[in-house]
C-alpha atoms as a PDB file:
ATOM      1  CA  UNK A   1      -2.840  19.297   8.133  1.00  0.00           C
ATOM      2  CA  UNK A   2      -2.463  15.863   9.451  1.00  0.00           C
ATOM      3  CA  UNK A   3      -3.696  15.000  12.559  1.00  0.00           C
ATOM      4  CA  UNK A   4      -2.455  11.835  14.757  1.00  0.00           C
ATOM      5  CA  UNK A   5      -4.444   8.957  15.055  1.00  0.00           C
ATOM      6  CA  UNK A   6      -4.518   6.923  18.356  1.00  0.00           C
ATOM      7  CA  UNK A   7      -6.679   4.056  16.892  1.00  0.00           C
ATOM      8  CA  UNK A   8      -4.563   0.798  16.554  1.00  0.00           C
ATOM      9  CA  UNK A   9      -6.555  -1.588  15.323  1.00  0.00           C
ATOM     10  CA  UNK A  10      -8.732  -0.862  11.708  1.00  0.00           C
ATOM     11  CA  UNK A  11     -11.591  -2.902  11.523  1.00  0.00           C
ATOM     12  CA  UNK A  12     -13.559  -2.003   8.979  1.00  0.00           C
ATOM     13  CA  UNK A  13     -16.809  -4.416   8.634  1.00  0.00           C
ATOM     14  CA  UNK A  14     -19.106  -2.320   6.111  1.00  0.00           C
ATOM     15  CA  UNK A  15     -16.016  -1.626   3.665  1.00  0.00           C
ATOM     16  CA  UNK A  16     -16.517  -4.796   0.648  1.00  0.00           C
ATOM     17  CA  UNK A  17     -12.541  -4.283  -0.144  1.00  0.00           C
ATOM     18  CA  UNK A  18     -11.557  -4.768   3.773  1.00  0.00           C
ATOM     19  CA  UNK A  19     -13.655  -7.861   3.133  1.00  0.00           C
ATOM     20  CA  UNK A  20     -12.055  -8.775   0.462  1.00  0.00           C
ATOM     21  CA  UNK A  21      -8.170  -8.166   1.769  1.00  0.00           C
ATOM     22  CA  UNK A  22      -9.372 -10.498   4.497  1.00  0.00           C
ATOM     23  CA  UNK A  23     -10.393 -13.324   2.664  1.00  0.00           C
ATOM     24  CA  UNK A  24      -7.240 -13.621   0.573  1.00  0.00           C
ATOM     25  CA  UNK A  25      -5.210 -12.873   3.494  1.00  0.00           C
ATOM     26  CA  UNK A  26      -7.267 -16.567   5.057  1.00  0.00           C
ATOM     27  CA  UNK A  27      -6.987 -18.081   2.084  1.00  0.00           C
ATOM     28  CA  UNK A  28      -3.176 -17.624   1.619  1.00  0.00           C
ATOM     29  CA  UNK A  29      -3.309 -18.570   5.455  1.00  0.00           C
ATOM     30  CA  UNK A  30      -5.180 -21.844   5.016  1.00  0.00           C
ATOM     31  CA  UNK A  31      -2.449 -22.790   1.626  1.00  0.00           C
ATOM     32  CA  UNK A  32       0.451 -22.280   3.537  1.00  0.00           C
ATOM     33  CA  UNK A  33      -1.329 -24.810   6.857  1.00  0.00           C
ATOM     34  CA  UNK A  34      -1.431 -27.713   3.747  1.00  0.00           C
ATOM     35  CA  UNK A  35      -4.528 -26.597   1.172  1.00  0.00           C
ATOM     36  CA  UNK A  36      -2.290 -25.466  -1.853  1.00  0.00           C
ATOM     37  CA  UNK A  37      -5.679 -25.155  -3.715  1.00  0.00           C
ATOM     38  CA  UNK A  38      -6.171 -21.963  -1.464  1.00  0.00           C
ATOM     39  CA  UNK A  39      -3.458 -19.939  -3.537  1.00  0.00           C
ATOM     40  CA  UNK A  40      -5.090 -20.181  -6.295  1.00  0.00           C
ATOM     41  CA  UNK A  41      -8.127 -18.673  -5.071  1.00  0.00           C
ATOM     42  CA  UNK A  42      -6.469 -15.953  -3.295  1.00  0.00           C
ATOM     43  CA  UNK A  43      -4.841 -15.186  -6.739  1.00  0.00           C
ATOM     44  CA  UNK A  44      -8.727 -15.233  -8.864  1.00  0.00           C
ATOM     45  CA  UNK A  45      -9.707 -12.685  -5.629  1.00  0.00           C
ATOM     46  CA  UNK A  46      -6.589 -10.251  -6.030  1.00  0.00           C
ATOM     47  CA  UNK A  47      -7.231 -10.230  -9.886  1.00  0.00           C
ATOM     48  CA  UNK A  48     -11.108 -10.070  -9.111  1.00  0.00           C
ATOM     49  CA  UNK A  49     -10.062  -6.739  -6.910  1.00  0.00           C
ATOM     50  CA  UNK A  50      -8.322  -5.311  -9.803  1.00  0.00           C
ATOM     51  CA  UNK A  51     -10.592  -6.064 -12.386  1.00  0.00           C
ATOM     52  CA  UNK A  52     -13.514  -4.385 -10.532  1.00  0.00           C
ATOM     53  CA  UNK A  53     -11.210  -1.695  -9.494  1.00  0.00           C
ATOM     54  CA  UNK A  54      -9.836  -0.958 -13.321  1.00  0.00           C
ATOM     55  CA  UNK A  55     -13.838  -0.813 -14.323  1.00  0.00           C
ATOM     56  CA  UNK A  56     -13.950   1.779 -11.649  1.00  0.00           C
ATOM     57  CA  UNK A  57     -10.969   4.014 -12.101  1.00  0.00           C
ATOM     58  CA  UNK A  58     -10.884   3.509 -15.348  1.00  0.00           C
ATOM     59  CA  UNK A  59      -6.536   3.308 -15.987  1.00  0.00           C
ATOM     60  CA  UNK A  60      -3.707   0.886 -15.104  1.00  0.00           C
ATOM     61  CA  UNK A  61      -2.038   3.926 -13.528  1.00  0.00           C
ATOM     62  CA  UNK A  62      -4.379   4.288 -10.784  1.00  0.00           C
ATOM     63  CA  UNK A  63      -2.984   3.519  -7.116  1.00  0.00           C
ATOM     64  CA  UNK A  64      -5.614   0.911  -6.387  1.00  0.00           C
ATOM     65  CA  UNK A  65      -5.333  -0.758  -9.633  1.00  0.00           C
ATOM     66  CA  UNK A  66      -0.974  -0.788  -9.518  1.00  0.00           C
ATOM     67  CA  UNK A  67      -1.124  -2.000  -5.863  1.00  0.00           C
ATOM     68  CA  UNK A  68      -3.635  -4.994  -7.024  1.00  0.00           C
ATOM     69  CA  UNK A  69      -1.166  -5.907 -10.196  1.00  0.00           C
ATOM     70  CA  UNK A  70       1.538  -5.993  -7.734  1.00  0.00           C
ATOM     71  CA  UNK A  71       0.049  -8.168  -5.206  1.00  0.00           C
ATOM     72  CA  UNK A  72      -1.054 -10.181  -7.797  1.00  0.00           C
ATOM     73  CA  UNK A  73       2.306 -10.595  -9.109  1.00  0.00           C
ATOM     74  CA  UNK A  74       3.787 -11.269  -5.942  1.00  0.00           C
ATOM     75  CA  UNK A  75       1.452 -14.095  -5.607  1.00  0.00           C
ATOM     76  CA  UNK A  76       2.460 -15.303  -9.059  1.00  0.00           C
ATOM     77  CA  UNK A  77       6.365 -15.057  -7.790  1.00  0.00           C
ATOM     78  CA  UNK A  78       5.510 -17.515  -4.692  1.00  0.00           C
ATOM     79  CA  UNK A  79       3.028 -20.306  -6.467  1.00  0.00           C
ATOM     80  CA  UNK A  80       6.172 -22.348  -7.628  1.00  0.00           C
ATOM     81  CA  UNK A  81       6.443 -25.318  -4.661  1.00  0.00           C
ATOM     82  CA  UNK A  82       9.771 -24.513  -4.329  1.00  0.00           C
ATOM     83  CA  UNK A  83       9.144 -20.639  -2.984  1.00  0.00           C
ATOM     84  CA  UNK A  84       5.434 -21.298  -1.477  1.00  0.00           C
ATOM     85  CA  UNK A  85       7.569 -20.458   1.674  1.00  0.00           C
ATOM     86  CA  UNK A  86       7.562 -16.898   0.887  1.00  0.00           C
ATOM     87  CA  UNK A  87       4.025 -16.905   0.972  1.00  0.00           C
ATOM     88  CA  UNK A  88       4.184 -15.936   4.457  1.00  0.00           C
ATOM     89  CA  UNK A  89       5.237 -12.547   3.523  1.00  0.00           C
ATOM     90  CA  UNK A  90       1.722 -11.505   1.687  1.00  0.00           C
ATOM     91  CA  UNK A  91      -0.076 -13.442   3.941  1.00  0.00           C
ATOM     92  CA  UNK A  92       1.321 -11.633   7.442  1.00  0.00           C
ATOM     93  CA  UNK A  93       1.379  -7.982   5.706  1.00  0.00           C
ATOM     94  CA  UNK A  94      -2.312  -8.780   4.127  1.00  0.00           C
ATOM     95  CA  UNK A  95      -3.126  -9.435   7.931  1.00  0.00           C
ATOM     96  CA  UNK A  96      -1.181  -6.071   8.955  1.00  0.00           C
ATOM     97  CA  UNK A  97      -3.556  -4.533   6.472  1.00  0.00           C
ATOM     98  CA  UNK A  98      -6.854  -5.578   7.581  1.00  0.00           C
ATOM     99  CA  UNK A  99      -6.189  -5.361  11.542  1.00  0.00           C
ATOM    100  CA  UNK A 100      -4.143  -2.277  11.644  1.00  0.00           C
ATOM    101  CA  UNK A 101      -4.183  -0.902   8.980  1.00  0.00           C
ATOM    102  CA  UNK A 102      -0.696  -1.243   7.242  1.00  0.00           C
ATOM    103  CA  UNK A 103      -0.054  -1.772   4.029  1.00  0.00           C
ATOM    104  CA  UNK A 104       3.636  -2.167   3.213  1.00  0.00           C
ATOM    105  CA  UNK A 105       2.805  -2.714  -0.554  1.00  0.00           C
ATOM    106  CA  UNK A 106       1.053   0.693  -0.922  1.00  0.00           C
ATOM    107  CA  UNK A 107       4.502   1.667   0.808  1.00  0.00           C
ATOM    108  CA  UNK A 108       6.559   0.201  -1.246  1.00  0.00           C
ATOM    109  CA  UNK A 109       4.645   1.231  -4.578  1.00  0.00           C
ATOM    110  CA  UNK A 110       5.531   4.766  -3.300  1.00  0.00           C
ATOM    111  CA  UNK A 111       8.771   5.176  -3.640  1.00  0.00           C
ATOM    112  CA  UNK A 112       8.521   4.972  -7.213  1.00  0.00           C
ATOM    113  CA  UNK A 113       8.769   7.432  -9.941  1.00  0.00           C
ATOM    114  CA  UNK A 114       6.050   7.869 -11.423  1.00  0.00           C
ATOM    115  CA  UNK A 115       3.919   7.782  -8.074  1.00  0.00           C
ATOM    116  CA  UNK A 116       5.553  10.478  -6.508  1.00  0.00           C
ATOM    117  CA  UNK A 117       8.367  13.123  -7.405  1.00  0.00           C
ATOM    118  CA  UNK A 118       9.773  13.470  -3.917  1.00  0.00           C
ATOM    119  CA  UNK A 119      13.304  12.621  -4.150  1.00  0.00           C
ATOM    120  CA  UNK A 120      14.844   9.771  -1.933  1.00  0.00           C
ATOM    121  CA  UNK A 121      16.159  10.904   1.146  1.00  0.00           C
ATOM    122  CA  UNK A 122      16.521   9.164   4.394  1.00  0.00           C
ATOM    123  CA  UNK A 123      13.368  10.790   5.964  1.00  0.00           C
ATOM    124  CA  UNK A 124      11.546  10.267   3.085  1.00  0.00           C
ATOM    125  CA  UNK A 125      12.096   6.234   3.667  1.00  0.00           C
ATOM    126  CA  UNK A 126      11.834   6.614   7.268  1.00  0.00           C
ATOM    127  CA  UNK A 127       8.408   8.520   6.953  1.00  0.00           C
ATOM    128  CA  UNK A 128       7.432   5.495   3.890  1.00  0.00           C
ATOM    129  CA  UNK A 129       8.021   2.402   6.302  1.00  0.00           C
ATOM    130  CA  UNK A 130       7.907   4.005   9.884  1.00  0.00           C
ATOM    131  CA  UNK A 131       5.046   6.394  10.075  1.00  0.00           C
ATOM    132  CA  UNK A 132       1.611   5.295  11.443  1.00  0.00           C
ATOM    133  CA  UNK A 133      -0.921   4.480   8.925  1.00  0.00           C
ATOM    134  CA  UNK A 134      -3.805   7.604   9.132  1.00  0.00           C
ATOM    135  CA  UNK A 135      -6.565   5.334  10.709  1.00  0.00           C
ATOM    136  CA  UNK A 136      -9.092   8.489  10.475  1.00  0.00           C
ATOM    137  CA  UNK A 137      -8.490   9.395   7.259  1.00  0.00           C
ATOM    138  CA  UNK A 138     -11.979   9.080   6.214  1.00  0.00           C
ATOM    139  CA  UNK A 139     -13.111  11.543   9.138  1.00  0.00           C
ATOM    140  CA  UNK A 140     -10.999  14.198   7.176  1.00  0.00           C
ATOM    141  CA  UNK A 141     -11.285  12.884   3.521  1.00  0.00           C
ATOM    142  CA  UNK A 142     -14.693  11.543   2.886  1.00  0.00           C
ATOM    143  CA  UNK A 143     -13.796  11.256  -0.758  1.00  0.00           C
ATOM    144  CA  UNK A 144     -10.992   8.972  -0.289  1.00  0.00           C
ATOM    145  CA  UNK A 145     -13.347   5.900   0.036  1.00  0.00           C
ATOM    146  CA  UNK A 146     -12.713   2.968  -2.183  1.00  0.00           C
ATOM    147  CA  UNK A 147      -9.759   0.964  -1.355  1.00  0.00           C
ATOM    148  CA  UNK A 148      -9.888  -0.496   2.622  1.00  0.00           C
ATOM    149  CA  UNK A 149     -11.858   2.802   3.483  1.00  0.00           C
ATOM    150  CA  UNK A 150      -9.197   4.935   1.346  1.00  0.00           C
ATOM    151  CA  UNK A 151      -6.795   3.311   3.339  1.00  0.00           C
ATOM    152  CA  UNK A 152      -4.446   2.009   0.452  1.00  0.00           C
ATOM    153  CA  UNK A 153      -3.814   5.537  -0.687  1.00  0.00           C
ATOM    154  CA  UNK A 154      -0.256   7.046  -0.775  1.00  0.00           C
ATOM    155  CA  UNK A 155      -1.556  10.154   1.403  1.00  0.00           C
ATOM    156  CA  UNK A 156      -2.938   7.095   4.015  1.00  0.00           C
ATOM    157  CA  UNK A 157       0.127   5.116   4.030  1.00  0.00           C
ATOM    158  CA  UNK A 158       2.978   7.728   3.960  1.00  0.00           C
ATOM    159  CA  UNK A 159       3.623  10.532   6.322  1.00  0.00           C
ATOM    160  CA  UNK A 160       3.705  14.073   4.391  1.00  0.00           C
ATOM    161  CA  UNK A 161       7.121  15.294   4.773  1.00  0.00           C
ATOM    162  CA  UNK A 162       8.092  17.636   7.157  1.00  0.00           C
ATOM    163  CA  UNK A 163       9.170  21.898   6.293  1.00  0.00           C
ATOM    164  CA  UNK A 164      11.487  22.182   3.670  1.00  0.00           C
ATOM    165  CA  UNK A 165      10.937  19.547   1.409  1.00  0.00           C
ATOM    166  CA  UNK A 166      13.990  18.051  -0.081  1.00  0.00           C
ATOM    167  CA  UNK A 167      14.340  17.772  -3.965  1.00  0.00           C
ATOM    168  CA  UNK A 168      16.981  16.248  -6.566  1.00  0.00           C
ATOM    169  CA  UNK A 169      18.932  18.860  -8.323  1.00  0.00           C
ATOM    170  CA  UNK A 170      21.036  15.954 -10.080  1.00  0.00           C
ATOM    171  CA  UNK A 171      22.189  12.622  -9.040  1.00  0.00           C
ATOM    172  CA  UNK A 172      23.883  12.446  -5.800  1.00  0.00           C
ATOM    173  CA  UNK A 173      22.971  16.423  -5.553  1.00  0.00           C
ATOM    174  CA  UNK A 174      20.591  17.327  -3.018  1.00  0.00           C
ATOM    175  CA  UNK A 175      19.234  20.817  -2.469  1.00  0.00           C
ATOM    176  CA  UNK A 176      16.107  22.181   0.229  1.00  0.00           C
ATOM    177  CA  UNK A 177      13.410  23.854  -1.732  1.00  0.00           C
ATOM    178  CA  UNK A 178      13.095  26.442   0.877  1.00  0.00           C
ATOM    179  CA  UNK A 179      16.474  27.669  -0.313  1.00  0.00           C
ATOM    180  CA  UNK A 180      15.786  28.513  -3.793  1.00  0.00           C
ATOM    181  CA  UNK A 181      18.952  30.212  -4.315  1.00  0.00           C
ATOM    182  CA  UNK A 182      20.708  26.874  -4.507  1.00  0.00           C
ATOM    183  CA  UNK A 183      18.664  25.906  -7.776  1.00  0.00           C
ATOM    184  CA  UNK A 184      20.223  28.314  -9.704  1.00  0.00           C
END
């Protein structure tokens, strides 16, 4: 079971990959105050992550490895001049990240298909985006080291949902699973 976490900031000095979160997150920081160089370095550190992270898990499909491809492509998406405004979206959720501990990416990766077979339901969104990151998760979870402390994990980032999960019968049809005479 879950436990609440009171901590609100996640500092995380020992951890390499809270290290390295932080110095993309300055160096997309110092491009968008005038050093356009910057971006480019931010982009050789995401890709950097990945690579090390792909030796390690050894798949594309793994979490770490999907949320460092995405990143990365985000970054690729705001290097034209013309939308190197949007940088400031990576560069204040990278800073979310690596002070407390929120990573809207690993939300956003989440919700799709083949990274969870929850269906979309209203609570299921509101637990994605609204719910506290699990700040102690490592307490619990020793195992889930390896990405910001085990921090950029789907069972991190996203509440579990509540009793009674809800699941898709068929599109636009929504049944409980604690009601399994309705799947019939």
């Amino acid at each position: 079971m879950r436990t609440k976490s009171f901590r609100l900031f996640y500092l995380k000095a020992n951890d390499w990959i809270w290290w390295a979160w932080l110095i993309t997150a300055v160096l997309l920081l110092t491009g968008l105050l005038g050093y356009p160089p910057a971006f480019i370095v931010a982009m050789a550190a995401t890709f950097g992550q990945m690579i090390v992270l792909l030796v390690r898990d050894r798949t594309f499909v793994a979490f770490s490895v999907q949320l460092r491809a995405a990143y990365l492509l985000l970054q690729l998406v705001c290097y034209p001049p013309a939308m190197r405004w949007l940088y400031w979206l990576p560069t204040v959720f990278t800073f979310a990240l690596v002070i407390f501990g929120y990573c809207l990416m690993a939300r956003c990766l989440s919700l799709l298909s083949w990274n969870s077979a929850e269906a979309y339901t209203w609570d299921r969104l509101r637990r994605t985006f609204l719910s506290a990151p699990d700040l102690d998760r490592l307490k619990t979870d020793p195992k889930a080291a390896g990405c910001a402390g085990g921090l950029c994990t789907i069972a991190a980032q996203v509440a579990p949902p509540g009793q009674g999960k809800t699941i898709r019968r068929a599109p636009m049809s929504w049944v409980r699973a604690d009601q399994p005479e309705q799947l019939q």
